[in-house]
Protein backbone atom coordinates (compact mmCIF):
# COMPACT_ATOMS: atom_id res chain seq x y z
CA UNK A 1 44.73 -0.39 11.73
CA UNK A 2 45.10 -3.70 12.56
CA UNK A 3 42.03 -6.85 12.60
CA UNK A 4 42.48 -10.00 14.79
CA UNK A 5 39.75 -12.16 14.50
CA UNK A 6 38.51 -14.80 16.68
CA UNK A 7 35.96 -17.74 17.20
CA UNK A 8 34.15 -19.05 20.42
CA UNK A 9 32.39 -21.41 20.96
CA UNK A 10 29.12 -20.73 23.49
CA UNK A 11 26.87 -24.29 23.91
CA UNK A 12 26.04 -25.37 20.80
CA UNK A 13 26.97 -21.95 18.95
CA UNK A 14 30.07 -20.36 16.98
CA UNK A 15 30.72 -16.89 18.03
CA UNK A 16 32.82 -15.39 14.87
CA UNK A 17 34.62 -11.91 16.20
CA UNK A 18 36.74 -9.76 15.34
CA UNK A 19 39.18 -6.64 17.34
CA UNK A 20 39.90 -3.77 15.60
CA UNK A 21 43.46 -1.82 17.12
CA UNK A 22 46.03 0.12 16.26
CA UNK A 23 49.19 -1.95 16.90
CA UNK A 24 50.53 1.29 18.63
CA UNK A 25 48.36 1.50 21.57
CA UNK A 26 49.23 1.46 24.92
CA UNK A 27 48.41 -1.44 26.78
CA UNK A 28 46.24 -2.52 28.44
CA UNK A 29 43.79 -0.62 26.60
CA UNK A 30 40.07 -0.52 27.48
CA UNK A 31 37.92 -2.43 25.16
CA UNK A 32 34.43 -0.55 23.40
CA UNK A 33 32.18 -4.02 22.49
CA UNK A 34 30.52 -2.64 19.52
CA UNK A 35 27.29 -4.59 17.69
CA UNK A 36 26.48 -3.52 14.22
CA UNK A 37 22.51 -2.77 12.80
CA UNK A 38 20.73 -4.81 10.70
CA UNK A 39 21.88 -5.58 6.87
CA UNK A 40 25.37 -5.39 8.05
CA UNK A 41 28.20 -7.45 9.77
CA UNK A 42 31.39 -7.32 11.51
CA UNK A 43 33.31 -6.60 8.73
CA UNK A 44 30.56 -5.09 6.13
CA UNK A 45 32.48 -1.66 5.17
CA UNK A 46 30.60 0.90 7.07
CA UNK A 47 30.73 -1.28 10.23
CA UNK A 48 34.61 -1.31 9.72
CA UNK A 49 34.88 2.26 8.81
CA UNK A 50 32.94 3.21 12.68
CA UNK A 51 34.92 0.85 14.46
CA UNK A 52 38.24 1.86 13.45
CA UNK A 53 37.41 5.63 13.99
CA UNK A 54 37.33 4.56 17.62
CA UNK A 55 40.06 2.12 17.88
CA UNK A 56 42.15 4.76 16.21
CA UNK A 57 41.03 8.07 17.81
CA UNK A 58 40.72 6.81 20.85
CA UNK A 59 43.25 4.03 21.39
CA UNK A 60 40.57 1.04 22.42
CA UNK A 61 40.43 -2.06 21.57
CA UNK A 62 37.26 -2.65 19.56
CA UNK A 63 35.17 -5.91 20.00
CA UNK A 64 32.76 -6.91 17.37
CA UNK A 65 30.87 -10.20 17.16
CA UNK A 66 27.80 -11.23 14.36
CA UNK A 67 24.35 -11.05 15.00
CA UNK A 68 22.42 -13.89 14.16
CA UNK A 69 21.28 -13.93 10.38
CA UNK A 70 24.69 -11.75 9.69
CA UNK A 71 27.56 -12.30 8.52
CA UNK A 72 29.60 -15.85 9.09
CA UNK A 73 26.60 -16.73 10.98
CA UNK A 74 24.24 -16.70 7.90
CA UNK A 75 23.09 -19.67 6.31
CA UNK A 76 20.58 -18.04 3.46
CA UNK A 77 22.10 -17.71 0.23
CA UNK A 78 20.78 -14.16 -0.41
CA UNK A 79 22.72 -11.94 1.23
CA UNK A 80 21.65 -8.95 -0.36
CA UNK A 81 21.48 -6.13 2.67
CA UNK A 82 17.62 -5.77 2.29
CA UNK A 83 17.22 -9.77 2.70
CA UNK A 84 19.70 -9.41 5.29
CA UNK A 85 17.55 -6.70 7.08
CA UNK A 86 14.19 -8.39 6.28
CA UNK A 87 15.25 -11.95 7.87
CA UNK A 88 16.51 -10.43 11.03
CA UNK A 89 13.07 -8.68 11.56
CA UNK A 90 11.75 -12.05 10.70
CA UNK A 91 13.80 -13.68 13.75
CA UNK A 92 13.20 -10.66 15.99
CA UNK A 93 9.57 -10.79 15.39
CA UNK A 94 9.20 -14.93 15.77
CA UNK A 95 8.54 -16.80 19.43
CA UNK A 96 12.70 -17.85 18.40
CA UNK A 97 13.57 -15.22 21.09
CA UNK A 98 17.55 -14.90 20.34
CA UNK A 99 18.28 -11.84 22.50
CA UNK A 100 19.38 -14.56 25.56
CA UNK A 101 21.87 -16.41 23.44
CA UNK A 102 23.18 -13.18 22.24
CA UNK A 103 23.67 -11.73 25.96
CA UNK A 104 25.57 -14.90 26.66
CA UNK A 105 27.70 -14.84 23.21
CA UNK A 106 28.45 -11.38 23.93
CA UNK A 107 29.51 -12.77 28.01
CA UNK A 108 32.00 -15.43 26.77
CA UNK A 109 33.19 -12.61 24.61
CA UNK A 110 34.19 -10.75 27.89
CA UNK A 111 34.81 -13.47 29.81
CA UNK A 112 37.47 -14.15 26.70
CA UNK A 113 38.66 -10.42 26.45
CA UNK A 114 39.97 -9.85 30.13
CA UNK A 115 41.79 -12.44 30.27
CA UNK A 116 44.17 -11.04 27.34
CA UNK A 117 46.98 -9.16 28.40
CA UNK A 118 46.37 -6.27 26.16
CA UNK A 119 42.56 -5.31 27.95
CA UNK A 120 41.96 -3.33 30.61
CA UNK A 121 39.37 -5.36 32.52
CA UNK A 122 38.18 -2.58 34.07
CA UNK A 123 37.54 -0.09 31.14
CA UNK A 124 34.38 -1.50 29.14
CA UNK A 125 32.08 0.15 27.18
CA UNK A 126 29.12 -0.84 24.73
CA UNK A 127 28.47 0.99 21.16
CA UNK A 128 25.56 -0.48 19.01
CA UNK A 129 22.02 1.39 17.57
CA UNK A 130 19.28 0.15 15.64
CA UNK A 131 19.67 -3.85 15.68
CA UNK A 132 22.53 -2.91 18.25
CA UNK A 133 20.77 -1.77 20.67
CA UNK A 134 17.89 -4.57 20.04
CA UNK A 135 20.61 -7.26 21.23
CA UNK A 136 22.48 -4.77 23.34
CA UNK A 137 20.29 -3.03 25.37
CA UNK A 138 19.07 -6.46 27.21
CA UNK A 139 23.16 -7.11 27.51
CA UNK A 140 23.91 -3.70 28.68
CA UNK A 141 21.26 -4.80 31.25
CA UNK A 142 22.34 -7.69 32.32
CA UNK A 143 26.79 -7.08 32.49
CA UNK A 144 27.81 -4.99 35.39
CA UNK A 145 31.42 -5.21 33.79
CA UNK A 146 30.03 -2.56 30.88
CA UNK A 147 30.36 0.84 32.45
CA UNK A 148 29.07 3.19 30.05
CA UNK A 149 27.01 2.32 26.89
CA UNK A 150 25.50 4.52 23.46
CA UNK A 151 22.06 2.83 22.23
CA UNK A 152 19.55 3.94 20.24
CA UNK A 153 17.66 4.01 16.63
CA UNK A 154 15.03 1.63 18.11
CA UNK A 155 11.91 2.10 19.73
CA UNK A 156 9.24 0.66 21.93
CA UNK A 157 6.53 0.92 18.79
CA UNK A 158 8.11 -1.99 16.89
CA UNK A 159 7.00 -4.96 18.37
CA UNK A 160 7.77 -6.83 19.70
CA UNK A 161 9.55 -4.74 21.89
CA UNK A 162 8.22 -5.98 25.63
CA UNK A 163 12.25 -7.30 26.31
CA UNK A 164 13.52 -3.55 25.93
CA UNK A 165 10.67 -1.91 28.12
CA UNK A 166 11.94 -4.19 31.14
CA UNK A 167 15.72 -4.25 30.05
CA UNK A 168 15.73 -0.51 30.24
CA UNK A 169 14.62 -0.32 33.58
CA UNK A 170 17.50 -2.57 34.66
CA UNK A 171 19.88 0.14 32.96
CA UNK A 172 22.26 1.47 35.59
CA UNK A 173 25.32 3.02 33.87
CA UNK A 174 25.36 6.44 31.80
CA UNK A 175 23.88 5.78 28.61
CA UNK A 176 23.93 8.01 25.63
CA UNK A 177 20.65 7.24 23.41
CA UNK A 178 20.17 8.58 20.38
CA UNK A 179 17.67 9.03 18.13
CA UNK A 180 17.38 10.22 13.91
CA UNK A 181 14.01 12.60 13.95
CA UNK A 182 12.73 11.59 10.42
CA UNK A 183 13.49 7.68 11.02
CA UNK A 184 11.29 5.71 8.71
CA UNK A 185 11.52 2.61 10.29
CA UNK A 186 11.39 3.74 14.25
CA UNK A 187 8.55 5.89 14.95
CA UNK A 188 9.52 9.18 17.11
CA UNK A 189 7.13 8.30 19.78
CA UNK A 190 8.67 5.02 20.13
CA UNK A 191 12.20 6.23 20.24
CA UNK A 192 11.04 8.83 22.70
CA UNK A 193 9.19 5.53 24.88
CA UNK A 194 12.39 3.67 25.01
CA UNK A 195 14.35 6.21 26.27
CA UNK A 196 11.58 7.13 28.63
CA UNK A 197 12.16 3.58 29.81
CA UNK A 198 15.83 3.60 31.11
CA UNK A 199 16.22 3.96 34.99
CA UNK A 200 19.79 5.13 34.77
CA UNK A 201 19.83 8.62 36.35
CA UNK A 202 22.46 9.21 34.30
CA UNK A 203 21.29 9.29 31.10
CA UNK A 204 20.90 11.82 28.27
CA UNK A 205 18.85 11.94 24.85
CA UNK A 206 20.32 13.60 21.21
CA UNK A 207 18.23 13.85 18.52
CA UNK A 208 19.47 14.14 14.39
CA UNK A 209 18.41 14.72 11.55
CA UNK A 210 17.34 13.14 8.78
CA UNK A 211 16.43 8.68 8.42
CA UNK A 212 17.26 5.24 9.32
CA UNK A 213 20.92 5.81 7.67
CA UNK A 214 24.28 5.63 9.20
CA UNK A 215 25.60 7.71 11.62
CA UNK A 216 28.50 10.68 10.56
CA UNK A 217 29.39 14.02 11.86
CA UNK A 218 28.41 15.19 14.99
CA UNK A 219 26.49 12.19 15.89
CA UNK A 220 29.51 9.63 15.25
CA UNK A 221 31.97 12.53 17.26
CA UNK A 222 28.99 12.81 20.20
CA UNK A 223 29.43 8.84 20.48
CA UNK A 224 33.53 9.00 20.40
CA UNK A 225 33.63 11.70 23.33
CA UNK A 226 30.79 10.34 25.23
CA UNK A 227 32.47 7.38 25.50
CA UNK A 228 36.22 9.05 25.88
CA UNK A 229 34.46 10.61 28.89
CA UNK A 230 32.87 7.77 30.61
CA UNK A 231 36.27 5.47 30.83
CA UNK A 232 36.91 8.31 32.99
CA UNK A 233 40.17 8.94 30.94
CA UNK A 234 41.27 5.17 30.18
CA UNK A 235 40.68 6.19 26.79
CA UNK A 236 43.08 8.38 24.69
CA UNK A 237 40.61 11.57 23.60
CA UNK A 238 40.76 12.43 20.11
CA UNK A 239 42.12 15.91 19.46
């Protein structure tokens, strides 16, 4: 599996990025823009580990780009996961509203992406839960070039969570949201609320067990054909 990373600049702001590939694909190959959660980063091992299961199973192009407080973009010397985690609900929870300068870092990523020989403009999806879908949903909302997106791990009982409630009326695509049952930091009701939310008709819930922890089994494979599916066979389907 191969990495190619990338910098843009948006205003004021460096975008650090990074595609994941197999250097045997066909091309062009659709793209799956994937945001990691909160702790992690572009290239923090688990985030690696997901993306490349899709790059490699299903022969995409995967686009990944830090959140603010993460990764490249951090400025704190601690970078211990739970300081990590604890100053991103610091910015989420602050009047500093960052979710518009993510939608438009996450823009000039696409904007950058189709016009490389390798993408298929036309095959775009969007992966990202927990912190993922806090940045993603409102992006998701606002790109008609992403046709098909999985969100979840994040509900309407955090606050403040007013941005997602409108978002996810905008929401037009199939989405796949999903939700862990026994999350400790989501409450069920609030998972439930979000998905309530979305006015795409298309849209179905899936529930797991177990916490707040990273996704495996039949909730990673769920995610990999869901979005096979939706690129409506752009996308090589794992066997």
């Amino acid at each position: 599996m191969k990495q190619q990373h990338f910098d843009l600049r948006v205003g004021a702001r460096d975008v650090p990025g990074v595609l994941f590939f197999d250097p045997s694909r066909r091309s062009p190959a659709p793209v799956v823009l994937m945001q990691h959660g909160g702790s992690g980063d572009k290239l923090s091992p688990d985030f690696v580990e997901w993306a490349e299961v899709f790059a490699r199973e299903l022969g995409v192009v995967v686009a990944a780009i830090d959140g603010p407080v993460h990764g490249a973009r951090r400025t704190a010397p601690d970078a211990r996961p739970e300081a990590v985690r604890a100053d991103f609900f610091a910015v989420w929870k602050s009047a500093d509203d960052r979710v518009d300068s993510m939608i438009e870092d996450w823009q000039a990523t696409i904007d950058w992406l189709v016009r490389q020989p390798q993408i298929d403009a036309g095959a775009i999806g969007f992966v990202g839960l927990s912190m993922g879908t806090a940045y993603g949903l409102p992006l998701v909302a606002a790109e008609p070039r992403i046709r098909a997106a999985v969100l979840g791990m994040w509900g309407l009982s955090f606050q403040p969570s007013q941005r997602l409630e409108r978002d996810a009326a905008r929401l037009r695509g199939p989405i796949l949201f999903q939700q862990k049952w026994d999350d400790e930091l989501f409450s069920r009701d609030g998972q439930l609320a979000l998905f309530d939310r979305i006015g795409a008709a298309d849209k179905v819930l899936c529930a797991y067990p177990g916490g707040h922890v990273r996704m495996q089994g039949r909730q990673l494979r769920d995610q990999v054909c869901f979005i096979a599916a939706e690129l409506n066979g752009t996308a090589r389907h794992a066997e």
